[in-house]
N, C-alpha and C. Protein backbone atom coordinates (compact mmCIF):
# COMPACT_ATOMS: atom_id res chain seq x y z
N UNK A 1 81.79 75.71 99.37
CA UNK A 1 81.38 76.72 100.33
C UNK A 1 81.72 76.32 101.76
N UNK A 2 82.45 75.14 102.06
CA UNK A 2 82.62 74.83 102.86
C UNK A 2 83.62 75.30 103.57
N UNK A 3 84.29 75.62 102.73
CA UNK A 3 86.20 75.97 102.94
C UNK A 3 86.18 77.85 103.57
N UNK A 4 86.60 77.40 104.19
CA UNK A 4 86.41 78.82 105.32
C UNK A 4 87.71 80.38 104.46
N UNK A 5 88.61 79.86 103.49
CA UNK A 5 89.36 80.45 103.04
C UNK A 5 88.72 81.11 101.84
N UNK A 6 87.84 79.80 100.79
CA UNK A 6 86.78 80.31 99.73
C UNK A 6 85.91 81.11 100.39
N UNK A 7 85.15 81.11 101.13
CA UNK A 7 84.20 82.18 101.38
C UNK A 7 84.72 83.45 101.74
N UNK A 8 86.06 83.62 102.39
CA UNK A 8 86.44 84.80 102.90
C UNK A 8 86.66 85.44 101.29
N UNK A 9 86.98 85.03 100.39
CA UNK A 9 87.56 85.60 99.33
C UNK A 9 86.37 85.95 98.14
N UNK A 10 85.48 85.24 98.57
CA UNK A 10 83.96 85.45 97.72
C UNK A 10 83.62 86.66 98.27
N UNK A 11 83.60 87.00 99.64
CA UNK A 11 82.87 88.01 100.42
C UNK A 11 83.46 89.16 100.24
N UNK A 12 85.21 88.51 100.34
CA UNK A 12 85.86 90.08 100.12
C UNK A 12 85.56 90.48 98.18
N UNK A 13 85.43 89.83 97.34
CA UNK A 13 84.73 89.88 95.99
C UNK A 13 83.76 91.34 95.92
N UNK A 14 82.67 90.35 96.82
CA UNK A 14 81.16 91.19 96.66
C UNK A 14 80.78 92.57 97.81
N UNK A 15 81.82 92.67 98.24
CA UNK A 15 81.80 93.51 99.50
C UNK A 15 82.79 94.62 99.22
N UNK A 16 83.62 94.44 98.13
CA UNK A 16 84.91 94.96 98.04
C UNK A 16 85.91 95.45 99.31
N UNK A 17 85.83 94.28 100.21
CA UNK A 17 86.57 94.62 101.47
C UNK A 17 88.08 94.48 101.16
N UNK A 18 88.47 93.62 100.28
CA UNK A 18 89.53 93.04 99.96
C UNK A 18 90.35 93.98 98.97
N UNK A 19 89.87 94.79 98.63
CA UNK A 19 90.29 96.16 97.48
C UNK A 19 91.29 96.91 98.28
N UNK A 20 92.37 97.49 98.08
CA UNK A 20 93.01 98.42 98.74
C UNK A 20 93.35 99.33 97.96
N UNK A 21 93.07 101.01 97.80
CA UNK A 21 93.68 101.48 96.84
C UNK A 21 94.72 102.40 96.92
N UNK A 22 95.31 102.87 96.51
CA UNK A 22 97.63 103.09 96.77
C UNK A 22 96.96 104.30 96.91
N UNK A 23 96.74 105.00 98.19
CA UNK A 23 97.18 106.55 98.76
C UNK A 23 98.00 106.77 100.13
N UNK A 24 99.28 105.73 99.48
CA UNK A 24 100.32 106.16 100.12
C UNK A 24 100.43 105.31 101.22
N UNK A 25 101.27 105.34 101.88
CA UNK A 25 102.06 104.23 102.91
C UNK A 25 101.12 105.28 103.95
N UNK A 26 100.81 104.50 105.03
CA UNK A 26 100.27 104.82 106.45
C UNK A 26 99.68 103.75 107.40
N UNK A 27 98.44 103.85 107.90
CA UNK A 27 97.52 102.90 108.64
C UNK A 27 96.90 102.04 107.94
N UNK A 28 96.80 100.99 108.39
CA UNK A 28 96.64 99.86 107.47
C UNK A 28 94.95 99.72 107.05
N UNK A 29 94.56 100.67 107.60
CA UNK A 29 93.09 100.84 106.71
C UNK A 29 92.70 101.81 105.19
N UNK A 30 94.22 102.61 105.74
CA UNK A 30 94.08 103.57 104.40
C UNK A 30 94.00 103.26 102.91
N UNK A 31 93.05 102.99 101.97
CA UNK A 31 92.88 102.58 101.14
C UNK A 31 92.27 101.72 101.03
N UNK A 32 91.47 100.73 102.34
CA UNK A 32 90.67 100.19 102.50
C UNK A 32 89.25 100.72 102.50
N UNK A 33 88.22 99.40 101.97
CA UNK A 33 86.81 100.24 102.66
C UNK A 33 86.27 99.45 104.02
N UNK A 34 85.84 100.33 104.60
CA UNK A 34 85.89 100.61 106.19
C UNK A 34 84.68 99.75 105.96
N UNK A 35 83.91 99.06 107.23
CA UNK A 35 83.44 98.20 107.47
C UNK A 35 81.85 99.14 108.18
N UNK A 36 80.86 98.60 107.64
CA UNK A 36 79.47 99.28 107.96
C UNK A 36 79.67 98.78 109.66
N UNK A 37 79.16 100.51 110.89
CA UNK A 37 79.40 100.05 111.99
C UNK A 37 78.81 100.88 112.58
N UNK A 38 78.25 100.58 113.65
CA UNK A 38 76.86 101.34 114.07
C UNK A 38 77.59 102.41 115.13
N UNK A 39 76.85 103.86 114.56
CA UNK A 39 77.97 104.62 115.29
C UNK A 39 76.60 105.42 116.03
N UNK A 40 76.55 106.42 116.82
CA UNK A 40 75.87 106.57 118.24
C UNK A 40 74.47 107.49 117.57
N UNK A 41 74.64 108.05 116.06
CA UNK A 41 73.44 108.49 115.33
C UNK A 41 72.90 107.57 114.96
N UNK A 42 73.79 106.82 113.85
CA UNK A 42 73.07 105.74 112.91
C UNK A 42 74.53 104.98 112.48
N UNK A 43 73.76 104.03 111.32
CA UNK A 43 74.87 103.13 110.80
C UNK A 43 75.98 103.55 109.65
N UNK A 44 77.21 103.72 109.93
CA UNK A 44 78.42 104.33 108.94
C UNK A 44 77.98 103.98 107.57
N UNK A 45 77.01 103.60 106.76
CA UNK A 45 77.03 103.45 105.35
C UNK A 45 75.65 104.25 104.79
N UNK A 46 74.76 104.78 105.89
CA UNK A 46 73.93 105.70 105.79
C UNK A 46 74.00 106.88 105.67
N UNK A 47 75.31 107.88 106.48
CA UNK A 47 75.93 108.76 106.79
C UNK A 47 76.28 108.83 105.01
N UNK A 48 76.86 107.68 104.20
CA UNK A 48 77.21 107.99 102.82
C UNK A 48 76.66 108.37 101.66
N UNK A 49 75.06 108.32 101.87
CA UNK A 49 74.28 108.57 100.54
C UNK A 49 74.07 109.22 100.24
N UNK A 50 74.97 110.83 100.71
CA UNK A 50 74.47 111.72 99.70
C UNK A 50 75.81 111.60 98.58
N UNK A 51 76.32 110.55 98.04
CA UNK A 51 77.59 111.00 97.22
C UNK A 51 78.95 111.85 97.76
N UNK A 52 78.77 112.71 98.65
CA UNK A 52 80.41 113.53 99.33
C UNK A 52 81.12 112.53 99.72
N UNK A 53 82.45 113.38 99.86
CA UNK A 53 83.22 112.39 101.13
C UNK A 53 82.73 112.49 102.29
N UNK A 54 83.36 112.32 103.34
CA UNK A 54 82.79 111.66 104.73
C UNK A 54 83.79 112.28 105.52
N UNK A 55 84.04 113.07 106.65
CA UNK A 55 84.92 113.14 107.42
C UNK A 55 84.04 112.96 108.78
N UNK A 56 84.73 111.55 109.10
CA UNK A 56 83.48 110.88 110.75
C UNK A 56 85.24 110.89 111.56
N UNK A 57 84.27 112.05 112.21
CA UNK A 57 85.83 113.14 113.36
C UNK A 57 84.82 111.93 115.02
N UNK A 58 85.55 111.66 115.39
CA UNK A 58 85.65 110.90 116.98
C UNK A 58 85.94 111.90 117.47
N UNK A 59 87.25 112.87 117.08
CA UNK A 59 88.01 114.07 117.90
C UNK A 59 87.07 115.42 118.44
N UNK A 60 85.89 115.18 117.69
CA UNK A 60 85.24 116.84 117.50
C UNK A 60 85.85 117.69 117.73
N UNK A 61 87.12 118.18 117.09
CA UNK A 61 88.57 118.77 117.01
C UNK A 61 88.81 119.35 115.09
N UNK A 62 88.16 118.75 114.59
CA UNK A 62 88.51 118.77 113.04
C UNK A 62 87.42 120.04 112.42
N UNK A 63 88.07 120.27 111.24
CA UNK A 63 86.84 121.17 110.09
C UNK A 63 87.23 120.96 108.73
N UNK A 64 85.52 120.48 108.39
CA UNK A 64 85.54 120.40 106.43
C UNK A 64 85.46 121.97 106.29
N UNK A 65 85.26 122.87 107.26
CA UNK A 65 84.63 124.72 106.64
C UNK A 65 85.65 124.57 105.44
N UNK A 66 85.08 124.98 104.26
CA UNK A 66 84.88 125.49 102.75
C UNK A 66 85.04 124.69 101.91
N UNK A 67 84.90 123.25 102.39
CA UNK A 67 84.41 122.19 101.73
C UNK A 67 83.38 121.41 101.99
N UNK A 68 82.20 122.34 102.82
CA UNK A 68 81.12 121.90 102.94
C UNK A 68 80.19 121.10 101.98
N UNK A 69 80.34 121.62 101.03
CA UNK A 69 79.53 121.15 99.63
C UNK A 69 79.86 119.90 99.05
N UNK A 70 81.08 119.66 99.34
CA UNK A 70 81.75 117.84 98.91
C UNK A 70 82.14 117.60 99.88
N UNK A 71 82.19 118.01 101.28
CA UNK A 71 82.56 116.59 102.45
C UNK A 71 81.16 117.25 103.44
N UNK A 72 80.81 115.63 103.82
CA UNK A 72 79.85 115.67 105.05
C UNK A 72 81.11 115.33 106.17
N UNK A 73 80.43 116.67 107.44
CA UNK A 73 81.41 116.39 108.38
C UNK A 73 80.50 115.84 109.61
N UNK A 74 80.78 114.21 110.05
CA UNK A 74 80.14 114.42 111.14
C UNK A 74 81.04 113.69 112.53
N UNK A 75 80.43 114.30 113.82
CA UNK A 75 81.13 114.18 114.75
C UNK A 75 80.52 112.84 115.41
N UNK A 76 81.00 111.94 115.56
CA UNK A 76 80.52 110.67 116.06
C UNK A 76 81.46 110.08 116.57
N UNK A 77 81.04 108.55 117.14
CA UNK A 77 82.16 107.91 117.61
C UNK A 77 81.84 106.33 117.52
N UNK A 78 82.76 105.66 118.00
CA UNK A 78 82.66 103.93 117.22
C UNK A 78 84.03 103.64 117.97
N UNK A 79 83.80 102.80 119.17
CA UNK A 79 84.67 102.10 119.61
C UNK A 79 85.34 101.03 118.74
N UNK A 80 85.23 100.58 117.95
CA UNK A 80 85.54 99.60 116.72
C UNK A 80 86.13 100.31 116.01
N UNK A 81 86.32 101.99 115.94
CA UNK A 81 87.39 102.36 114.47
C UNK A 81 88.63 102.93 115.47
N UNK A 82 89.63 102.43 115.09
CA UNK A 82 90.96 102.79 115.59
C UNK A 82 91.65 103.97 114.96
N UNK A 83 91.12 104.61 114.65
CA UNK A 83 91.73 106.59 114.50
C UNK A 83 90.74 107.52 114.76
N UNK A 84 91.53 109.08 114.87
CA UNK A 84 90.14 109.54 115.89
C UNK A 84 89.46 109.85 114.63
N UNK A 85 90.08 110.04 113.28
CA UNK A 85 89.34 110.58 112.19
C UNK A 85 89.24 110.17 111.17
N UNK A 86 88.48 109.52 110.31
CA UNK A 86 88.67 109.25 108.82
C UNK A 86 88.03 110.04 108.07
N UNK A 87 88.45 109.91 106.67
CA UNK A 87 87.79 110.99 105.28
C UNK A 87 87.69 109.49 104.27
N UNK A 88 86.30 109.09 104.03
CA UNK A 88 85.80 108.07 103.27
C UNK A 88 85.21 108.72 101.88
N UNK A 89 85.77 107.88 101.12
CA UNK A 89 84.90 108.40 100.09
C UNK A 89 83.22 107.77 100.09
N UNK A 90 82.46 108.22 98.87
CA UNK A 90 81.18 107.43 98.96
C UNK A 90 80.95 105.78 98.96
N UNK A 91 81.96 105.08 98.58
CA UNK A 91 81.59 103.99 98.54
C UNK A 91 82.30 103.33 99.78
N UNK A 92 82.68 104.03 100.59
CA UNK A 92 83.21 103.84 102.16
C UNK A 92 85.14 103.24 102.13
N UNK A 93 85.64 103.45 101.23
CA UNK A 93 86.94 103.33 101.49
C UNK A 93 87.68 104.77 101.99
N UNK A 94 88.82 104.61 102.38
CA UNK A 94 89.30 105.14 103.71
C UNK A 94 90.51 106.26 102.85
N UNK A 95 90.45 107.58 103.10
CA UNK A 95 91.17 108.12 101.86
C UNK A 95 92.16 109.10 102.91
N UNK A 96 92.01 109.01 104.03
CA UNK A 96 92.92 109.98 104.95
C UNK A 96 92.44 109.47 106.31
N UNK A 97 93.09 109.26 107.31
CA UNK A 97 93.45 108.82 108.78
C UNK A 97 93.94 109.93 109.76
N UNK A 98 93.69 110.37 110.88
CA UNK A 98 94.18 111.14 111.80
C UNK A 98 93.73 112.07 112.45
N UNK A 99 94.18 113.28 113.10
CA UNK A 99 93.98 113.98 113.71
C UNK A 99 94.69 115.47 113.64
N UNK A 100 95.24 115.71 112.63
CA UNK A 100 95.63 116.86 112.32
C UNK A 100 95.21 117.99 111.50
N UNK A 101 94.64 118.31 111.66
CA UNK A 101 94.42 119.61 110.63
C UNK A 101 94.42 120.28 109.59
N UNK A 102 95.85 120.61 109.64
CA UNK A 102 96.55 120.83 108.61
C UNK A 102 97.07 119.87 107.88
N UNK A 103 96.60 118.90 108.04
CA UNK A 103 97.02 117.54 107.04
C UNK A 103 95.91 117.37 106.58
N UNK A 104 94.96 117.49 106.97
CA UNK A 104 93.45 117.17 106.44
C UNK A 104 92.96 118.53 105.27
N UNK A 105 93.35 119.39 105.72
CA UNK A 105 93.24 120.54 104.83
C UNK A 105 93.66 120.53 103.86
N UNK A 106 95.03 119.89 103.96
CA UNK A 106 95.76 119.62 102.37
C UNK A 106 95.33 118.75 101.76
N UNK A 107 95.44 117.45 102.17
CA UNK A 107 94.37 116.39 101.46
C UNK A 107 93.05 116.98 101.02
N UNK A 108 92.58 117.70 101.56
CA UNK A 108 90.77 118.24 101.04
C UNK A 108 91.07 118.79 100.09
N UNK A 109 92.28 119.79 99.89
CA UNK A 109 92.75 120.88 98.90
C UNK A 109 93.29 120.23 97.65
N UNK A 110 93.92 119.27 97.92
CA UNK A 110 94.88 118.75 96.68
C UNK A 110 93.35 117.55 95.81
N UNK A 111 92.87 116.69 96.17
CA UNK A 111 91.34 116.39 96.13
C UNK A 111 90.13 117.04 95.49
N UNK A 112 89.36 118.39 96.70
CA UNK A 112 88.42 118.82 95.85
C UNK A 112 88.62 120.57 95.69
N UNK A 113 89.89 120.45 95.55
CA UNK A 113 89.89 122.16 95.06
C UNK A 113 90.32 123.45 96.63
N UNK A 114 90.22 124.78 96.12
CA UNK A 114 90.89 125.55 97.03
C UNK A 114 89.43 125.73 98.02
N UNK A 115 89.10 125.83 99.24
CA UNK A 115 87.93 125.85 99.81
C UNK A 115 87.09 126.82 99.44
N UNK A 116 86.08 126.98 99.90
CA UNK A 116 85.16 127.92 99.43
C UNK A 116 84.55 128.73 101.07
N UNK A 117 84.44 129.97 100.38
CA UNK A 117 83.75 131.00 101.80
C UNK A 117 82.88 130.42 102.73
């Protein structure tokens, strides 16, 4: 436990920080899980318990409208996350990055279906 290389690799183990999962070439968090971080409501792993995805918009520019029912959308901010937007799933890994719209729409669409009214 001494060895500063063993513990990083125990932690990334039990933390699953060290997991990356393949949705595609982009920002080097994508497919990562994002790191619990105290954002100006509360703490990023609280925001997760109801089971949805997560879209934590910095931009207050974005919309989950007609995927209300499987993504929580909230508008916050966190000097510590370097994009204005992520879409996390529940167990806090990182499933879409950015600030566009219409990129986020498709990802929501291809994911959890055609939106709803």
């Amino acid at each position: 436990m001494d060895l500063e290389e063993v513990n990083r690799h125990l932690i990334e183990k039990i933390t699953a920080t060290g997991i990356r999962y393949d949705f595609g070439e982009g920002h080097e968090l994508l497919g990562r899980r994002l790191q619990d971080v105290e954002l100006k409501q509360e703490r990023l792993y609280e925001l997760t318990h109801s089971g949805h995805e997560l879209l934590l918009d910095q931009t207050a520019r974005l919309s989950a409208q007609g995927w209300q029912d499987r993504v929580d959308h909230v508008v916050d901010t966190n000097k510590e996350l370097d994009a204005p937007a992520t879409l996390l799933r529940p167990d806090g890994h990182v499933t879409w990055l950015g600030d566009n719209q219409r990129e986020l729409s498709t990802k929501l669409t291809k994911w959890f279906g055609a939106a709803t009214s």
